[in-house]
N, C-alpha and C. Protein backbone atom coordinates (compact mmCIF):
# COMPACT_ATOMS: atom_id res chain seq x y z
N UNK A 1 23.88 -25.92 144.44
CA UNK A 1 23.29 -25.64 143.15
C UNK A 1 23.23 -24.13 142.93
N UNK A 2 23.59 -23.55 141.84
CA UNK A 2 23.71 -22.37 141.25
C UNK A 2 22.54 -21.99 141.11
N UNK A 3 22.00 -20.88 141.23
CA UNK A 3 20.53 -20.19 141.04
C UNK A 3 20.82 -19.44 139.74
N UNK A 4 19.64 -19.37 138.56
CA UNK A 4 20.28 -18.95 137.62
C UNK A 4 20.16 -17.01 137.45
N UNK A 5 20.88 -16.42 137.06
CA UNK A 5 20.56 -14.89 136.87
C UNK A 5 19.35 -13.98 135.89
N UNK A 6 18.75 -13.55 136.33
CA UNK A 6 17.48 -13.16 135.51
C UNK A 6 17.97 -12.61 134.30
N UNK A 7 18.78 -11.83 134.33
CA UNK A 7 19.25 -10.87 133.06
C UNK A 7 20.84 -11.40 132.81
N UNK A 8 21.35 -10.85 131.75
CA UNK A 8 22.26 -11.35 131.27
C UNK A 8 23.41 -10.37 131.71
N UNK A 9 24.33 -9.85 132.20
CA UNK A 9 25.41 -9.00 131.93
C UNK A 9 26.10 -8.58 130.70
N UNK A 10 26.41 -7.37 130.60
CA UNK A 10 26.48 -6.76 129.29
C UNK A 10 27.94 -7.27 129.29
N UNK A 11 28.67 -7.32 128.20
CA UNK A 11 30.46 -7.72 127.80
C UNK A 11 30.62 -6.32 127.70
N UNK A 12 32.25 -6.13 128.28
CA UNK A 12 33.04 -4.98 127.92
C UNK A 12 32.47 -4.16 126.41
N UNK A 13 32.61 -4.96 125.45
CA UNK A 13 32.58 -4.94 124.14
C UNK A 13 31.47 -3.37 123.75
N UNK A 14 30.18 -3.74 124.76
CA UNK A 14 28.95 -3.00 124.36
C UNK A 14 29.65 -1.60 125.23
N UNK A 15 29.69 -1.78 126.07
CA UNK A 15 30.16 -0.80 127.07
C UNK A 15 31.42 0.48 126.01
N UNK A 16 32.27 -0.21 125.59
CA UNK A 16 32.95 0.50 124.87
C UNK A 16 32.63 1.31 123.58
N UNK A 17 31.32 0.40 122.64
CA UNK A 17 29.94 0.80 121.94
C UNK A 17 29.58 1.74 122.08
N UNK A 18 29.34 1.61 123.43
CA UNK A 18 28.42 3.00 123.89
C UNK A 18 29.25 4.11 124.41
N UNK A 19 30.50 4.23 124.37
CA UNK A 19 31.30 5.43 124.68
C UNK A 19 31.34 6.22 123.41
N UNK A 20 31.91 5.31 122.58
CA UNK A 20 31.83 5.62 121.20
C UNK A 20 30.64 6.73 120.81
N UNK A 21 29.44 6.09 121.06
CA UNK A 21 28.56 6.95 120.42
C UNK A 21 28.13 8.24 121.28
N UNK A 22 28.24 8.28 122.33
CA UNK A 22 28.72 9.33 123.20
C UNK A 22 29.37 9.93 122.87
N UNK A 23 30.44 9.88 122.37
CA UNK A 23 31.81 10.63 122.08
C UNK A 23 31.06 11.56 120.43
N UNK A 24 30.28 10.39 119.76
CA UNK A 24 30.06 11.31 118.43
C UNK A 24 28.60 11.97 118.76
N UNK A 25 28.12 11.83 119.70
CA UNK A 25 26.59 12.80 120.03
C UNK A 25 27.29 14.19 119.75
N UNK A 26 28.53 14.13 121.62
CA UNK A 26 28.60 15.14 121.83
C UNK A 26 29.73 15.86 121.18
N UNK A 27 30.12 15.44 120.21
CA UNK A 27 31.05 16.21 118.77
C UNK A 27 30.15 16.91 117.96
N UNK A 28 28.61 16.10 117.45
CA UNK A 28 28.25 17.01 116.98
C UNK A 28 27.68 18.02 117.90
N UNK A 29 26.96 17.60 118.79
CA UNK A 29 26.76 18.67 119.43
C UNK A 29 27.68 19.93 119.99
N UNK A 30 28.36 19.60 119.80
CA UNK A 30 29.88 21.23 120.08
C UNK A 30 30.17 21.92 118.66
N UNK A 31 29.31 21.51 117.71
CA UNK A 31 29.45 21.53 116.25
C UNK A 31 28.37 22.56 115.94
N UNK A 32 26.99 22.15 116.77
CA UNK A 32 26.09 23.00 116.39
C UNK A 32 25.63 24.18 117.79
N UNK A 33 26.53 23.87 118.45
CA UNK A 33 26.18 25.20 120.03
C UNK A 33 26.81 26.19 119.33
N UNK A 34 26.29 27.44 119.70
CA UNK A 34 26.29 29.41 119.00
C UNK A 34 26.83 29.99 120.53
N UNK A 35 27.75 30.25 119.72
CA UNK A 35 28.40 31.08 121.10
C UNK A 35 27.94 32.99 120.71
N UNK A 36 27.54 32.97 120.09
CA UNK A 36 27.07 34.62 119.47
C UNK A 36 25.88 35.39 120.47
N UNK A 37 25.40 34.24 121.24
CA UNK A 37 24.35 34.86 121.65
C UNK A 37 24.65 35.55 123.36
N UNK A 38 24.09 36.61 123.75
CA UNK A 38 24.07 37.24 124.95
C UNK A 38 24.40 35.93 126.19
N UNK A 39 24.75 36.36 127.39
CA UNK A 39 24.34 35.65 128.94
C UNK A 39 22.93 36.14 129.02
N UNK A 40 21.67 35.59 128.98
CA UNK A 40 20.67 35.75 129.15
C UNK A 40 20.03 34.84 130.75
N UNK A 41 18.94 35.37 131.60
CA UNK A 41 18.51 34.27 131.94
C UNK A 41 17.41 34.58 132.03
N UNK A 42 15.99 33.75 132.90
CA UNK A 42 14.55 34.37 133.24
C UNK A 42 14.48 35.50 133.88
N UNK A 43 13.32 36.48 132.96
CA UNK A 43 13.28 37.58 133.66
C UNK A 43 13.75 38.80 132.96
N UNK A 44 15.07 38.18 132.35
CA UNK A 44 15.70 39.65 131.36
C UNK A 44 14.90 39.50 129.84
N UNK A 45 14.27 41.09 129.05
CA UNK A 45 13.34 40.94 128.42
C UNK A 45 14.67 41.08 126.51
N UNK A 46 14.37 40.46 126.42
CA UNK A 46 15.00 39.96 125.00
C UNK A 46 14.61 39.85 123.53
N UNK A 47 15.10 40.74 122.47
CA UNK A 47 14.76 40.86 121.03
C UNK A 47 15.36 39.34 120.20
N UNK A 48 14.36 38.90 119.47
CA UNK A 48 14.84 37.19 119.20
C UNK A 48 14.30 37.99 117.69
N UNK A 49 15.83 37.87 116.87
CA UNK A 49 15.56 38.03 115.11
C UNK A 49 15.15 36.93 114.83
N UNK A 50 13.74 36.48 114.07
CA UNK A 50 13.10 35.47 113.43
C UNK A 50 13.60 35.59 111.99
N UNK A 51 14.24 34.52 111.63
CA UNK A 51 13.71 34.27 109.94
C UNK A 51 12.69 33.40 109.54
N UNK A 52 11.66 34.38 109.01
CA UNK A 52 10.83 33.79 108.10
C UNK A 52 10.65 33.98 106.96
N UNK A 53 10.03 33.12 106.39
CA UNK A 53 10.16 32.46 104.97
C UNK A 53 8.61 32.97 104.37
N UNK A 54 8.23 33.21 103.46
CA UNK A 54 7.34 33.61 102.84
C UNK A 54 7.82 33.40 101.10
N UNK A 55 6.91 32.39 101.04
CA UNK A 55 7.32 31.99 99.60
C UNK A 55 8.71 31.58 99.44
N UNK A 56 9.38 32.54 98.39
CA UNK A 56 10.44 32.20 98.07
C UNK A 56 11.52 33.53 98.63
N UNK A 57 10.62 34.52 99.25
CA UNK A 57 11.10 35.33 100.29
C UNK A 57 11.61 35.38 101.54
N UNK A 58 12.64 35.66 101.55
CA UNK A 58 12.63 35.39 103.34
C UNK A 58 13.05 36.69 103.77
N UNK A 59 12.35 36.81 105.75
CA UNK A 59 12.61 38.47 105.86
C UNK A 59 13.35 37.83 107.38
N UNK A 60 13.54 38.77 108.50
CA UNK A 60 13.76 38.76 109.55
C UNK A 60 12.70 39.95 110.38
N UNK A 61 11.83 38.75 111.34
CA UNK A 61 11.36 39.65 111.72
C UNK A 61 11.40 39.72 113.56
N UNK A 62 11.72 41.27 114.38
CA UNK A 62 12.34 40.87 115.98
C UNK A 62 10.65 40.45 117.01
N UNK A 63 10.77 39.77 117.34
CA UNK A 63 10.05 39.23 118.44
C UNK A 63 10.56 39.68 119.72
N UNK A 64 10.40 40.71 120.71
CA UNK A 64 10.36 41.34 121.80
C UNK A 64 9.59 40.36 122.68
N UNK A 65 9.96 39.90 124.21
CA UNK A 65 9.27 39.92 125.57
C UNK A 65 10.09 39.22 126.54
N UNK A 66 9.71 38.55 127.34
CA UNK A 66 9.66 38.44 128.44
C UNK A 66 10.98 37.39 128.39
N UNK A 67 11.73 36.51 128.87
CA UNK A 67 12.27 34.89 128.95
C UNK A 67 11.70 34.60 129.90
N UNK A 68 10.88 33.76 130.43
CA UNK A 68 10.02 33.04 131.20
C UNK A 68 10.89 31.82 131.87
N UNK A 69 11.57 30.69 130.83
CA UNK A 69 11.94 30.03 131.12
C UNK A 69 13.11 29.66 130.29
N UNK A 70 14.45 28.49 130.80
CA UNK A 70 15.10 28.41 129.84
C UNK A 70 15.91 27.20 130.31
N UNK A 71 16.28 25.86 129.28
CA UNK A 71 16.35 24.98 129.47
C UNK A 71 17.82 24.55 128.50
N UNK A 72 18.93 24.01 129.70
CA UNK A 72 20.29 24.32 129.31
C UNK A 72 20.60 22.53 128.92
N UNK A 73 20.70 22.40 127.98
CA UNK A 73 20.95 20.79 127.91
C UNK A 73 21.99 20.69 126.31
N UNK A 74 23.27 20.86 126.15
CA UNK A 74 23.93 20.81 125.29
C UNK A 74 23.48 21.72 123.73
N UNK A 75 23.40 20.90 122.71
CA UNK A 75 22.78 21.23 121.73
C UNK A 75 21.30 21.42 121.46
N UNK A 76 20.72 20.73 122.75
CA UNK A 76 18.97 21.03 122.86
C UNK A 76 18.65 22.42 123.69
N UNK A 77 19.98 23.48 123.70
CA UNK A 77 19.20 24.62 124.55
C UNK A 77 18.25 25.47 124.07
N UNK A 78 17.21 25.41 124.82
CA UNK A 78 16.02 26.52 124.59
C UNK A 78 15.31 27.47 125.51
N UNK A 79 14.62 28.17 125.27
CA UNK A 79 13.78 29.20 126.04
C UNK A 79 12.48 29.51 125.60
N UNK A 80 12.03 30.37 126.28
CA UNK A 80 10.23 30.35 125.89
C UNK A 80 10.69 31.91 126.20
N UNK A 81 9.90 32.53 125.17
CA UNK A 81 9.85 34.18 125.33
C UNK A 81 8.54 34.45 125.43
N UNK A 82 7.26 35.41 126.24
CA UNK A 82 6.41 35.57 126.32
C UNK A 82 6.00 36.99 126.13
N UNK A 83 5.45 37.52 124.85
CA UNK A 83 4.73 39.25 125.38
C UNK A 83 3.50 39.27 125.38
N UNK A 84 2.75 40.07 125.43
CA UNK A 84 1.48 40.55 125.14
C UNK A 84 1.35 41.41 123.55
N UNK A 85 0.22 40.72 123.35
CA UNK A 85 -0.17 41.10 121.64
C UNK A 85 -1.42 41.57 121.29
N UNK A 86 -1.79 42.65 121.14
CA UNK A 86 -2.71 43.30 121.33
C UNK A 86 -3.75 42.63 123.08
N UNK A 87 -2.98 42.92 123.87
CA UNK A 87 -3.89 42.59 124.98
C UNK A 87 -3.86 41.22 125.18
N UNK A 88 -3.30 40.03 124.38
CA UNK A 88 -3.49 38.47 124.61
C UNK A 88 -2.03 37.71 124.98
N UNK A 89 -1.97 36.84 126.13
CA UNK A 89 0.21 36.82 125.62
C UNK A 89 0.13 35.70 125.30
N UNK A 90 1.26 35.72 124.20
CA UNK A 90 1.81 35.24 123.02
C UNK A 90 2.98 34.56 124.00
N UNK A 91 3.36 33.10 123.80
CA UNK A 91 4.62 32.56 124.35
C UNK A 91 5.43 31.86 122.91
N UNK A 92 6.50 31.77 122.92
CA UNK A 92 7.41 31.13 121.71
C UNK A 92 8.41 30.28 122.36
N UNK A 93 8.47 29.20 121.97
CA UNK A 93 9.92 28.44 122.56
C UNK A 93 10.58 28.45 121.32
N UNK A 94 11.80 29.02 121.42
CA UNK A 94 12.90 29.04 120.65
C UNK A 94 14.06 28.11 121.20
N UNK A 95 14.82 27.45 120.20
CA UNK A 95 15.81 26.67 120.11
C UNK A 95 17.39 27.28 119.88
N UNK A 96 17.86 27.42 120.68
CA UNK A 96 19.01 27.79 120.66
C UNK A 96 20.13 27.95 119.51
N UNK A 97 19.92 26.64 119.01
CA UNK A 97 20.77 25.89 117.82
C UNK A 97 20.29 26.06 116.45
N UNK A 98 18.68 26.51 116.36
CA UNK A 98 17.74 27.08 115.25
C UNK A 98 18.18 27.80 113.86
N UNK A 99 18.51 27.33 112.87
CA UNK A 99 18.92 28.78 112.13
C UNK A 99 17.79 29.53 111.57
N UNK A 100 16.79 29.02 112.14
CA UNK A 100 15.77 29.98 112.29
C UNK A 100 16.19 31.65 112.87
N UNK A 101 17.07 31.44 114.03
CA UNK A 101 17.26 32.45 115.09
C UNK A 101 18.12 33.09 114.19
N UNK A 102 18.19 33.89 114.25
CA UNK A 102 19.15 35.29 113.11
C UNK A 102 20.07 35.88 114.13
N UNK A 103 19.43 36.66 115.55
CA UNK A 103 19.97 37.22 116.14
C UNK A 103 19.85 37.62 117.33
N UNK A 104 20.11 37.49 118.42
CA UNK A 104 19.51 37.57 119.71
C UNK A 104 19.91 38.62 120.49
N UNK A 105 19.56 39.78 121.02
CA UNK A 105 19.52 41.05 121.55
C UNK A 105 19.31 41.08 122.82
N UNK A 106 20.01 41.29 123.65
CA UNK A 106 19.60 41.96 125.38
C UNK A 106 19.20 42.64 125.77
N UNK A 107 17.63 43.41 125.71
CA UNK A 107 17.54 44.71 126.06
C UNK A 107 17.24 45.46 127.29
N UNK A 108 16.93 44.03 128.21
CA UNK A 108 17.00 45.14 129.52
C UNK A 108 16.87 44.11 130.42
N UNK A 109 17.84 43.70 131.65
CA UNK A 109 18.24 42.53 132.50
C UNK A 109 17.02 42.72 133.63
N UNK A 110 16.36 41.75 134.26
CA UNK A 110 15.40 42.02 134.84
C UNK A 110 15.57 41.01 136.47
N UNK A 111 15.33 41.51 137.35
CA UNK A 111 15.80 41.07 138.41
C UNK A 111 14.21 39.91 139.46
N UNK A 112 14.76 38.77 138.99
CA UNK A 112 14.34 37.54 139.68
C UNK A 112 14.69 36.54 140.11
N UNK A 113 13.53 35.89 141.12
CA UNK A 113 14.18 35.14 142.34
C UNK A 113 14.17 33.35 141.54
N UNK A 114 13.33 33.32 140.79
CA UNK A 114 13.29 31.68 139.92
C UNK A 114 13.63 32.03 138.89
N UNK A 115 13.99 30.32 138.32
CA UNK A 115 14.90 30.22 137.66
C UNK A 115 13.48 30.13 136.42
N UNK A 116 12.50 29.59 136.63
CA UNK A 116 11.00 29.57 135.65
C UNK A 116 10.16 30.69 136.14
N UNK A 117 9.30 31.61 135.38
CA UNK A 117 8.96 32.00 135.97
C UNK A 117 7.26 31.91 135.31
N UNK A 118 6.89 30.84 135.37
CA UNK A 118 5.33 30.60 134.43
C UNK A 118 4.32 31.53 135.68
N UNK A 119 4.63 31.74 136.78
CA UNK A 119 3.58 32.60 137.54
C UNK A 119 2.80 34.06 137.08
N UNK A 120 3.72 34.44 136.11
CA UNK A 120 3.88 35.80 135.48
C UNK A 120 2.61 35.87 134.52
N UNK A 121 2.28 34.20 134.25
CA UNK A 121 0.93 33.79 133.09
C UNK A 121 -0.35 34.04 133.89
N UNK A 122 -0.35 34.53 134.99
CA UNK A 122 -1.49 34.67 135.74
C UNK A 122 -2.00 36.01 136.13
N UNK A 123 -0.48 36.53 135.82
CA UNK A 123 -0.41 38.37 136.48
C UNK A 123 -1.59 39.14 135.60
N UNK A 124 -1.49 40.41 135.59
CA UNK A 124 -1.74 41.62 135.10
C UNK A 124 -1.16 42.86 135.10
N UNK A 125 -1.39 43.66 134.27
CA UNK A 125 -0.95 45.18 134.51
C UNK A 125 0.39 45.54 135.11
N UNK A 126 0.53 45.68 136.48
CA UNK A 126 1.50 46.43 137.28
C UNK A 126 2.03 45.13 137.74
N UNK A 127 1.28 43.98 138.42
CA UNK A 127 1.73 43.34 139.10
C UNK A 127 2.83 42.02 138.34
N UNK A 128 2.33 42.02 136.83
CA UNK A 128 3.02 41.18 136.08
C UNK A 128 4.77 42.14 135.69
N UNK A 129 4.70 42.93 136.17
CA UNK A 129 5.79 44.05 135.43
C UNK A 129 7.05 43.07 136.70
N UNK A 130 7.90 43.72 136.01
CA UNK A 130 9.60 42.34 136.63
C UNK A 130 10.63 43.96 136.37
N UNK A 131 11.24 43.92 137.93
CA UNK A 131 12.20 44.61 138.33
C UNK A 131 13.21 44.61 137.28
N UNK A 132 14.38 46.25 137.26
CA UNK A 132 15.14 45.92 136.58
C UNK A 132 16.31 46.15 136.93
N UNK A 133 17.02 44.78 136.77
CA UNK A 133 18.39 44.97 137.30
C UNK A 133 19.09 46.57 137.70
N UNK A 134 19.27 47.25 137.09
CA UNK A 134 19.99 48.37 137.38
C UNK A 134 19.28 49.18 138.25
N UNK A 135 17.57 49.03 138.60
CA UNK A 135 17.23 50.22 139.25
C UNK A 135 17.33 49.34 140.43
N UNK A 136 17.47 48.08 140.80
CA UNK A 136 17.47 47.45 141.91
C UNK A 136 19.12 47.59 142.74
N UNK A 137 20.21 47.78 141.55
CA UNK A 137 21.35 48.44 142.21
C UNK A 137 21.67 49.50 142.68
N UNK A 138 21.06 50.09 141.85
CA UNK A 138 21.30 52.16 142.16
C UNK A 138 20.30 52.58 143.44
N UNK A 139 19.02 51.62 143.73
CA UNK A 139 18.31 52.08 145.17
C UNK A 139 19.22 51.40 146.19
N UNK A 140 19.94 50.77 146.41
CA UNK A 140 21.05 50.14 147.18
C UNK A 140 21.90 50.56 147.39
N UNK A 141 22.64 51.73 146.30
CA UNK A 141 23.95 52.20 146.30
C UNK A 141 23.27 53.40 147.11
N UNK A 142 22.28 54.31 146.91
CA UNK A 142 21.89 55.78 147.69
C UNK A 142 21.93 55.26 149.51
N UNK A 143 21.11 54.12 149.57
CA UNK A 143 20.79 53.87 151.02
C UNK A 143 22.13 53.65 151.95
């Protein structure tokens, strides 16, 4: 006697369904990825042009700090930028794909060991401050 199967097996049919829509995710998604923007990663401190909207105005305005973190997943890539604002820090997750984002700037590569770096939310003063790539090469090249 045959024991019967709890679940059903899917037919070719669905299987091929679902390539399909795979195939049109990731079309649009190659549709809306920005190749304009810098090699950035955590750690290097970065100018993010905002457009905002005010009324029937719109301006661009740059948001300066930190990249903390940054999360690589096709058309969903994003990052969190963090500075200090009058003394309080300010974090932003920005969307890669946003046309919010106007323009994204590199201004100074910063040398760290993680790939997140939320520890930095705890620092202060001197100790929150993040190495910078170039002075970490040039004390290497004298020695």
């Amino acid at each position: 006697m045959k024991t019967k199967t709890k679940y059903r097996r899917t037919s070719t049919n669905s299987l091929s369904k679902a390539e399909g829509l795979a195939a049109k995710v990731s079309a649009v998604a190659q549709k809306v990825i920005r190749t304009d923007f810098p090699q950035f990663k955590a750690g290097d401190t970065v100018r993010v042009h905002v457009r905002i909207k005010e009324g029937e105005k719109e301006r661009i305005q740059p948001y300066e700090g930190v990249v903390i973190a940054k999360r690589n997943s096709s058309a969903g890539k994003s990052f969190v930028v963090r500075k200090i604002s009058h003394g309080v820090g300010v974090e932003r997750i920005f969307t890669e794909s946003s046309p919010k984002v106007a323009k994204l700037e590199l201004v100074q590569e910063g040398k760290v060991r993680r790939a997140k770096i939320y520890y930095i939310r705890g620092l202060e003063g001197k100790a929150a401050k993040i190495d910078r790539e170039s002075d970490s090469q040039s004390t290497s090249k004298k020695s």
